[in-house]
N, C-alpha and C. Protein backbone atom coordinates (compact mmCIF):
# COMPACT_ATOMS: atom_id res chain seq x y z
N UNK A 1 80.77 79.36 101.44
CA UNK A 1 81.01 80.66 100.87
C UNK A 1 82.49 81.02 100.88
N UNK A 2 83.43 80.78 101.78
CA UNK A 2 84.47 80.74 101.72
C UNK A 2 85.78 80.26 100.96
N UNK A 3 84.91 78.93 100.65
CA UNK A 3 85.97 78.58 99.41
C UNK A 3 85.71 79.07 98.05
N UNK A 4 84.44 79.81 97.93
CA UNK A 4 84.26 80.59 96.60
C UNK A 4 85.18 81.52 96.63
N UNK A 5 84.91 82.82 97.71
CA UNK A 5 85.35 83.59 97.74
C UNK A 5 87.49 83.50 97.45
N UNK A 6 87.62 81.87 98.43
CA UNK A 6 89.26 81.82 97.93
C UNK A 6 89.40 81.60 96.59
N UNK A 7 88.56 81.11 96.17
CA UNK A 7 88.76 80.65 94.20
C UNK A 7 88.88 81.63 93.88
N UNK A 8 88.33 82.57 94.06
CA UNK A 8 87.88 83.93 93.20
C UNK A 8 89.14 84.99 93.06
N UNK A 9 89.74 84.97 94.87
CA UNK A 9 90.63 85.39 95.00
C UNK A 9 92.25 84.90 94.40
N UNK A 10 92.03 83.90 94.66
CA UNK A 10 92.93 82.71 93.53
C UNK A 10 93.10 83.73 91.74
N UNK A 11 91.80 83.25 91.69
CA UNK A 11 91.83 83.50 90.39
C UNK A 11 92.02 84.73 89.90
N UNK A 12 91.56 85.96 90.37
CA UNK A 12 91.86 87.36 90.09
C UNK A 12 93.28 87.48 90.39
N UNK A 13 93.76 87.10 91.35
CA UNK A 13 95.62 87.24 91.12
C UNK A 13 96.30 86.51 90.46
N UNK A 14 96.01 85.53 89.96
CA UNK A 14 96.26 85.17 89.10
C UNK A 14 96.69 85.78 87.42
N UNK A 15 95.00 86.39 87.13
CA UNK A 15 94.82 86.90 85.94
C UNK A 15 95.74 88.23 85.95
N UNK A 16 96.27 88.67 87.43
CA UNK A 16 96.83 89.98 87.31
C UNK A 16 98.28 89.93 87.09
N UNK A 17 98.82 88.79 87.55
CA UNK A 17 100.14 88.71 87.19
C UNK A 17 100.54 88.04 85.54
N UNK A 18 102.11 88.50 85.17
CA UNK A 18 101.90 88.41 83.54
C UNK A 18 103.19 87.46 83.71
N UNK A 19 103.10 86.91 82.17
CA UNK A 19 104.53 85.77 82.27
C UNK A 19 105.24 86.62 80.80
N UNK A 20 106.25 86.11 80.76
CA UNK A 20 107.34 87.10 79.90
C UNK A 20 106.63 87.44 78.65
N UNK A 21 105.48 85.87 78.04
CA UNK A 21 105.18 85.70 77.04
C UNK A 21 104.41 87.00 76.90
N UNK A 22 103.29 86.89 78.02
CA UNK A 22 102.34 88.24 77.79
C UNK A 22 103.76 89.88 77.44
N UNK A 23 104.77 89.90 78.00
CA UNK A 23 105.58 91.35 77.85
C UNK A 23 106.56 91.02 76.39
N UNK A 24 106.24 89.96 75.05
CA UNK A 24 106.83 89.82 74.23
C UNK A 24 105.86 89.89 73.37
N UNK A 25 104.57 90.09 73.83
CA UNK A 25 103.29 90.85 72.91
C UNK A 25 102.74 91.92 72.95
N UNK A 26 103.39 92.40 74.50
CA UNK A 26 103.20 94.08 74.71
C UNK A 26 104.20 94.94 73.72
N UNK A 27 105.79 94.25 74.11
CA UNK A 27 106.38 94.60 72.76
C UNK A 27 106.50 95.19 71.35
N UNK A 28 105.49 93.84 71.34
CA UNK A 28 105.23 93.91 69.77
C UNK A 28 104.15 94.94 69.59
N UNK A 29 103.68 94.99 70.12
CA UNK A 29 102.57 95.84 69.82
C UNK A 29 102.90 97.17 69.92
N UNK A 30 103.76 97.37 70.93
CA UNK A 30 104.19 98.56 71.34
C UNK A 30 104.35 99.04 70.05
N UNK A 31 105.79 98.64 69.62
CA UNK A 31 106.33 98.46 68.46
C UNK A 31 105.69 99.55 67.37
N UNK A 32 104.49 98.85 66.79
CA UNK A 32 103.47 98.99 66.01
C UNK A 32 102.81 100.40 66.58
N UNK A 33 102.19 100.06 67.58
CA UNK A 33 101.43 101.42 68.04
C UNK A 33 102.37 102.93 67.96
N UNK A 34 103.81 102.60 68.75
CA UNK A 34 105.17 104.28 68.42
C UNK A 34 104.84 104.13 66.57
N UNK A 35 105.09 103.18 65.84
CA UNK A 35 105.57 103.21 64.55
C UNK A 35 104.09 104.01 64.55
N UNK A 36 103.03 103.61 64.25
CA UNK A 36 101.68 104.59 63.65
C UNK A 36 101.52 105.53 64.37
N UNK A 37 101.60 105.97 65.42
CA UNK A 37 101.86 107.53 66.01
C UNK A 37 102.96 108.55 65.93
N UNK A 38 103.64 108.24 64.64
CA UNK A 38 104.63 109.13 64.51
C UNK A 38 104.82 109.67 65.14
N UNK A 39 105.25 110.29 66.56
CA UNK A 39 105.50 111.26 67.46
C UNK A 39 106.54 112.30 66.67
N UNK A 40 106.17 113.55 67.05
CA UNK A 40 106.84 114.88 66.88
C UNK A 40 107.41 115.04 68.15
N UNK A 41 108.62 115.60 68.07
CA UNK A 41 109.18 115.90 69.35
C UNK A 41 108.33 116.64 70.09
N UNK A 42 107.64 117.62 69.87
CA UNK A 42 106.79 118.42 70.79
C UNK A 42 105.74 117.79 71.28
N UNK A 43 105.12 116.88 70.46
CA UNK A 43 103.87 115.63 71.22
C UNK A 43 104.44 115.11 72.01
N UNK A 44 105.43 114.26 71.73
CA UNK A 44 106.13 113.52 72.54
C UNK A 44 106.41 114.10 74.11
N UNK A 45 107.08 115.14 74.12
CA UNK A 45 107.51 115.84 75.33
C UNK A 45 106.44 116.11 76.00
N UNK A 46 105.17 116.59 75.34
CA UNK A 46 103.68 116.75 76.28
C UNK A 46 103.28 115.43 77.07
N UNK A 47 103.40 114.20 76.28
CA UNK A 47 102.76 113.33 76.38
C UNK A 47 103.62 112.41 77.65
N UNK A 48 105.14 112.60 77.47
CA UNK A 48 105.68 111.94 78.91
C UNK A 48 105.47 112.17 80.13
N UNK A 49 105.62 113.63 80.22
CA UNK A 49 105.33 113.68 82.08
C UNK A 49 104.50 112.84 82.64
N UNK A 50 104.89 112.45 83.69
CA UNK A 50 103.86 111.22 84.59
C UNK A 50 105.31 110.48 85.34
N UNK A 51 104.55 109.20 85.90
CA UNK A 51 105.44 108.14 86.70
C UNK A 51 105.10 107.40 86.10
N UNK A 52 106.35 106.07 85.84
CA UNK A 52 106.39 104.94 85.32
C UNK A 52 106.92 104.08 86.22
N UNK A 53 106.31 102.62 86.15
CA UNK A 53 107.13 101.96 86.89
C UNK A 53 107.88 100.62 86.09
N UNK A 54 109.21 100.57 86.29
CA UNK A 54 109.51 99.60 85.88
C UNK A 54 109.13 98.48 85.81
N UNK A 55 109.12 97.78 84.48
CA UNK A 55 108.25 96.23 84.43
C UNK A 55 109.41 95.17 84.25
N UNK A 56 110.20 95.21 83.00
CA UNK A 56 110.94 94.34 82.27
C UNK A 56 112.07 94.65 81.60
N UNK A 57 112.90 93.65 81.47
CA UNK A 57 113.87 93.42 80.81
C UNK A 57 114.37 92.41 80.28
N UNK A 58 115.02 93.07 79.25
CA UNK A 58 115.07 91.50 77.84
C UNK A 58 116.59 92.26 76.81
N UNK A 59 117.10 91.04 77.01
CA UNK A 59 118.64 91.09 76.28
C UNK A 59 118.81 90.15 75.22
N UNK A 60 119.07 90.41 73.90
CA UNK A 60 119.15 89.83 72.86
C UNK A 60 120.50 89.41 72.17
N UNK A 61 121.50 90.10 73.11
CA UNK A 61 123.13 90.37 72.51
C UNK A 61 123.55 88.80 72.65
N UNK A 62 124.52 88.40 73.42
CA UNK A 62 124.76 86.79 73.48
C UNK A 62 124.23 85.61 74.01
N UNK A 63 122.90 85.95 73.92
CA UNK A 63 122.28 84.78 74.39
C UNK A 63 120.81 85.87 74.67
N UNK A 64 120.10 85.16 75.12
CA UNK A 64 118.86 85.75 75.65
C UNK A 64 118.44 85.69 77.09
N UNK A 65 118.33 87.16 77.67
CA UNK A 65 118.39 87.35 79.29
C UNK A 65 116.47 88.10 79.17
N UNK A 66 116.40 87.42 80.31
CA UNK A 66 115.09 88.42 80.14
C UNK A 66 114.89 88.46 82.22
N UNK A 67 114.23 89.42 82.48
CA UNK A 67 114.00 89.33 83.82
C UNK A 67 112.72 90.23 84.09
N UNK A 68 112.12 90.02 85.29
CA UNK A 68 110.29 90.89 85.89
C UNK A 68 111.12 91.42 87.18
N UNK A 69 112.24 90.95 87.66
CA UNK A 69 112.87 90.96 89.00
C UNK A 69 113.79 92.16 88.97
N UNK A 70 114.67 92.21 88.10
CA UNK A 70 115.99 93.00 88.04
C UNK A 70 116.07 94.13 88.15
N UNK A 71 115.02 95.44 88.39
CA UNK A 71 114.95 96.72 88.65
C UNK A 71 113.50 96.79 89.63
N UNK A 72 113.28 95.64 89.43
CA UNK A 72 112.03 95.94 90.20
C UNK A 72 111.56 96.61 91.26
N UNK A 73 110.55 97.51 91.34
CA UNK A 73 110.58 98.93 92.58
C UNK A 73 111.07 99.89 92.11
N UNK A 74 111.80 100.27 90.85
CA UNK A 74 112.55 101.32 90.05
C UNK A 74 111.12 102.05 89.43
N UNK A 75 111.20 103.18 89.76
CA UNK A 75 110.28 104.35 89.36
C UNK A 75 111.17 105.28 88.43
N UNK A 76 110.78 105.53 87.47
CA UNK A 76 110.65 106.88 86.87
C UNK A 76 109.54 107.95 86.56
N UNK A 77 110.12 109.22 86.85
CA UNK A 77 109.20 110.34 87.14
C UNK A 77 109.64 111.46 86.07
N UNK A 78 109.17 111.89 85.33
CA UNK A 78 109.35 112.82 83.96
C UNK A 78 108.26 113.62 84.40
N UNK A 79 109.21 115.15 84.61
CA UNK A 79 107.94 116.33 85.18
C UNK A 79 107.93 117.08 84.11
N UNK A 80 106.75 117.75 83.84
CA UNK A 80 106.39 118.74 82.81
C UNK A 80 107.88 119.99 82.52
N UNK A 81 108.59 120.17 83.69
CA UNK A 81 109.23 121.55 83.68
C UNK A 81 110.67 120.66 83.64
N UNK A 82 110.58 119.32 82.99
CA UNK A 82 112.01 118.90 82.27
C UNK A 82 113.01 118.53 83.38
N UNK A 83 112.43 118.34 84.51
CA UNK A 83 113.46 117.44 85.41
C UNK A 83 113.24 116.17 85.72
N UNK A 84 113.30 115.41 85.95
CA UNK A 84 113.13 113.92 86.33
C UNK A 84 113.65 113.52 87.66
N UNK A 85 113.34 112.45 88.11
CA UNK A 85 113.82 111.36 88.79
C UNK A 85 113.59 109.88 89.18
N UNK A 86 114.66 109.54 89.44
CA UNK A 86 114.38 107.69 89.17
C UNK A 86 114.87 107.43 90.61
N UNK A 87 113.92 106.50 91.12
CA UNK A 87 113.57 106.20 92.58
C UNK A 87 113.82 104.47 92.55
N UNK A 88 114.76 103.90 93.55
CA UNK A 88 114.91 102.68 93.74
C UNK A 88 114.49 102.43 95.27
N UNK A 89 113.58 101.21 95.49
CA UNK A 89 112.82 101.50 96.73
C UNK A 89 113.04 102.79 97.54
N UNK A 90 112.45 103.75 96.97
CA UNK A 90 111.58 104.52 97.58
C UNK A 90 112.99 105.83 97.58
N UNK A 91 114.12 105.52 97.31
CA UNK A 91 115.47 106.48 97.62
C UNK A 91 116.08 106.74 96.07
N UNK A 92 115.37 108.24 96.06
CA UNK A 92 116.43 108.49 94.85
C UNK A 92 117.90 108.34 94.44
N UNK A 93 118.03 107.79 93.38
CA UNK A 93 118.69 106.77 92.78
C UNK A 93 119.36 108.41 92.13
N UNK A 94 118.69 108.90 90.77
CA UNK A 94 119.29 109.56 89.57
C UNK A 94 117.86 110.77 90.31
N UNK A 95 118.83 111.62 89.97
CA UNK A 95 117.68 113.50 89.19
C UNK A 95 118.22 114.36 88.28
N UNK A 96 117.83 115.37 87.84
CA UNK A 96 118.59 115.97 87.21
C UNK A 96 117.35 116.65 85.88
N UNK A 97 117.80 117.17 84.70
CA UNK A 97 117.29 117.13 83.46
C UNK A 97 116.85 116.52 82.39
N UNK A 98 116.35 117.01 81.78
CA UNK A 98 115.95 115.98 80.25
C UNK A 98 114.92 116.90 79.52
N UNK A 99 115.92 116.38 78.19
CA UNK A 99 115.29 116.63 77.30
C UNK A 99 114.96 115.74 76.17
N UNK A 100 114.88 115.61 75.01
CA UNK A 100 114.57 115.07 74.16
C UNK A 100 115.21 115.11 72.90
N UNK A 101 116.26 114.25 72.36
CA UNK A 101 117.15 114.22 71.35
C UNK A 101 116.88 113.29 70.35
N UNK A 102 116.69 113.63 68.77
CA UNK A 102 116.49 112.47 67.86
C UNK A 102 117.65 111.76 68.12
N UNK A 103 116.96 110.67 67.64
CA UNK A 103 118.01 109.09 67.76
C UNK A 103 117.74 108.88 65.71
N UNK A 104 118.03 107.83 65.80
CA UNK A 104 117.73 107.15 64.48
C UNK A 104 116.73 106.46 64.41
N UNK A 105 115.80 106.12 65.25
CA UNK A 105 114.68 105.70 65.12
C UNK A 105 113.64 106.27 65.81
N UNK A 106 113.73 107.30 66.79
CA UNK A 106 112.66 107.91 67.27
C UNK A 106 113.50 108.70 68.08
N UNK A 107 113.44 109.26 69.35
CA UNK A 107 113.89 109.91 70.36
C UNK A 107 114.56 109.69 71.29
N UNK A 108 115.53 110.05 72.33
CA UNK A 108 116.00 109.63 73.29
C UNK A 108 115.67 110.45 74.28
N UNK A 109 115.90 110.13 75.68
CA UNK A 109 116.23 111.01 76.83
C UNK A 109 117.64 111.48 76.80
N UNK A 110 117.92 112.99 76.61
CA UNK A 110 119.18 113.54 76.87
C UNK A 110 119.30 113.73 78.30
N UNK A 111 119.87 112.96 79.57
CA UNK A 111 120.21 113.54 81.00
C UNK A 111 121.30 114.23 81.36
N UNK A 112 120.92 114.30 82.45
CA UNK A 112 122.06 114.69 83.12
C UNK A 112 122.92 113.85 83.38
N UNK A 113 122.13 112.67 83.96
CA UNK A 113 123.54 111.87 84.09
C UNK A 113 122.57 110.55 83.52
N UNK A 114 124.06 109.76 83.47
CA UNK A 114 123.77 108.48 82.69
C UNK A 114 123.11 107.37 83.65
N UNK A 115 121.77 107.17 82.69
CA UNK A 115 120.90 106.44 83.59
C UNK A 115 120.77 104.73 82.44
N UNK A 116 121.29 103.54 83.34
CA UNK A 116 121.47 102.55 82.00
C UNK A 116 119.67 101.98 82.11
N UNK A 117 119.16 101.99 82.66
CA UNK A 117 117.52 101.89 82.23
C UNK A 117 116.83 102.66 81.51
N UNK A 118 117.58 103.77 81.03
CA UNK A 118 117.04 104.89 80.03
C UNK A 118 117.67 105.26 78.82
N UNK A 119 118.67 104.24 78.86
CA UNK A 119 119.35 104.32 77.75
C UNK A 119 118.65 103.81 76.58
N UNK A 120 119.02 104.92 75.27
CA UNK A 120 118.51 104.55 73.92
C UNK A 120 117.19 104.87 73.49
N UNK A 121 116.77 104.58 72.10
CA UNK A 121 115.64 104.96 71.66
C UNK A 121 114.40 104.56 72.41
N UNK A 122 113.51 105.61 72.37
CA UNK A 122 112.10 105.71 72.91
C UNK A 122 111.40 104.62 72.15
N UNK A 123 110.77 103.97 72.67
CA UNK A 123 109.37 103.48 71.69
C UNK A 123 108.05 103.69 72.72
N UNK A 124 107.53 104.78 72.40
CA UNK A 124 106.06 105.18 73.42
C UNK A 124 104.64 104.85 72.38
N UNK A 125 104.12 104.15 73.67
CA UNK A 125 102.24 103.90 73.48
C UNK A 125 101.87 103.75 74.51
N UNK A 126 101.27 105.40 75.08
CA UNK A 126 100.50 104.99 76.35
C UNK A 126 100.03 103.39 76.59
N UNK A 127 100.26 103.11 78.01
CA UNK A 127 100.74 103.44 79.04
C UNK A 127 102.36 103.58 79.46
N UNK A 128 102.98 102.05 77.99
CA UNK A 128 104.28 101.93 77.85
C UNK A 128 105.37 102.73 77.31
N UNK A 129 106.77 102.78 77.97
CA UNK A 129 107.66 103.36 77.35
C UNK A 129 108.88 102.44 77.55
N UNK A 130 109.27 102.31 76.59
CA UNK A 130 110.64 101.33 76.15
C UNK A 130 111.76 101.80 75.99
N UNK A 131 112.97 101.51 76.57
CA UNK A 131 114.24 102.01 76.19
C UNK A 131 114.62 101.14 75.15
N UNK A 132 114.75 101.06 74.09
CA UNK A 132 115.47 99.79 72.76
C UNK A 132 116.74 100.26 72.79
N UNK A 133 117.30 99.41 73.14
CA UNK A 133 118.43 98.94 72.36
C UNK A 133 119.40 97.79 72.24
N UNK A 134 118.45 96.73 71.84
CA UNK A 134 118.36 95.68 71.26
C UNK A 134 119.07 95.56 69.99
N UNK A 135 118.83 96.57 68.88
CA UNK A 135 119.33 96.62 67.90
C UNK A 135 120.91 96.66 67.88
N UNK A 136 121.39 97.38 68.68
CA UNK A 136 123.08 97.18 68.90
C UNK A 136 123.18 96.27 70.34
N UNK A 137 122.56 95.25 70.23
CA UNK A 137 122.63 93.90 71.35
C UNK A 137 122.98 94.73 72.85
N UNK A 138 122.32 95.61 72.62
CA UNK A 138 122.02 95.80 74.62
C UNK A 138 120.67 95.57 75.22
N UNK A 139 120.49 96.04 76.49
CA UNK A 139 118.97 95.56 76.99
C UNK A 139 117.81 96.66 76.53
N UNK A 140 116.73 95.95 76.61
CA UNK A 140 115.29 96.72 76.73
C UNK A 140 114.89 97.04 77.91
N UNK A 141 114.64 97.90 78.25
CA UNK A 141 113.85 98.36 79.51
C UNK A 141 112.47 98.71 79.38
N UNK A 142 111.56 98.24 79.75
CA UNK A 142 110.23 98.78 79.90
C UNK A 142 109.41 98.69 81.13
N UNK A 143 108.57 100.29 80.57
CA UNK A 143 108.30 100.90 82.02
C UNK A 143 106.78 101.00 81.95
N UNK A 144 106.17 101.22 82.84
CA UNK A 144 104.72 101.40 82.95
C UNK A 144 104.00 102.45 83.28
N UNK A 145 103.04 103.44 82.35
CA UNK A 145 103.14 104.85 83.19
C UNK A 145 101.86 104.31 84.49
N UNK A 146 101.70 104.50 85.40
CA UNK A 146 100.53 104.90 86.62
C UNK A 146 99.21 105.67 85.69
């Protein structure tokens, strides 16, 4: 019974952890899902509050960087009453404000202070939220809401 139970256990952690490939189809999809939910700034702003936790990052500018490691333990927290904070093991990192500013392709976070994991356009589909900006060869950030 024991070595079932280790297979099993084997195998469910397994299935739970993801390889870059699986977060270059969340992407895409993402992608797709912000593009057909047109968000209105006022949906949008309802729909963030929560905690996210950082997943990934992926750089397209001179070469291709991608990492699961590089913020990892980085929380973001978007409260209904427009303050935030971003938590690096467990010690706030950034707080402050936010609001919500068109970009050229969807929305940004306006802060208080400059946060480079939050930099650039939104791309949101529950559960995910993406910082892009890829398009002018900087990194992607994506986060995971709880």
């Amino acid at each position: 019974m024991r070595p079932f139970l280790l297979i099993l256990y084997v195998a469910i952690g397994m299935s739970c952890t993801r390889n870059s490939n699986d977060y270059g189809e969340i992407i895409s999809e993402l992608h797709s899902c912000h593009d057909t939910a047109q968000w209105s700034e006022s949906d949008l702003f309802y729909a963030l509050p929560g905690t996210y936790d950082w997943r990934y990052l992926q750089v397209w500018g001179m070469g291709f960087y991608e990492s699961e490691s590089d913020y990892a333990g980085w929380t973001l927290t978007l409260n209904s009453d427009s303050t935030y904070r971003v938590n690096g093991a467990d010690t706030v990192l950034y707080e402050g404000n936010w609001t919500l500013e068109n970009s050229w392709y969807s929305f940004t976070l306006s802060l208080d202070t400059s946060v480079s994991t939050l930099w650039g356009p939104m791309v949101y589909c529950p559960p995910y939220l993406m910082f892009n900006t890829s398009p002018v060869d900087g990194p992607d950030h994506l986060y995971e809401k709880r």
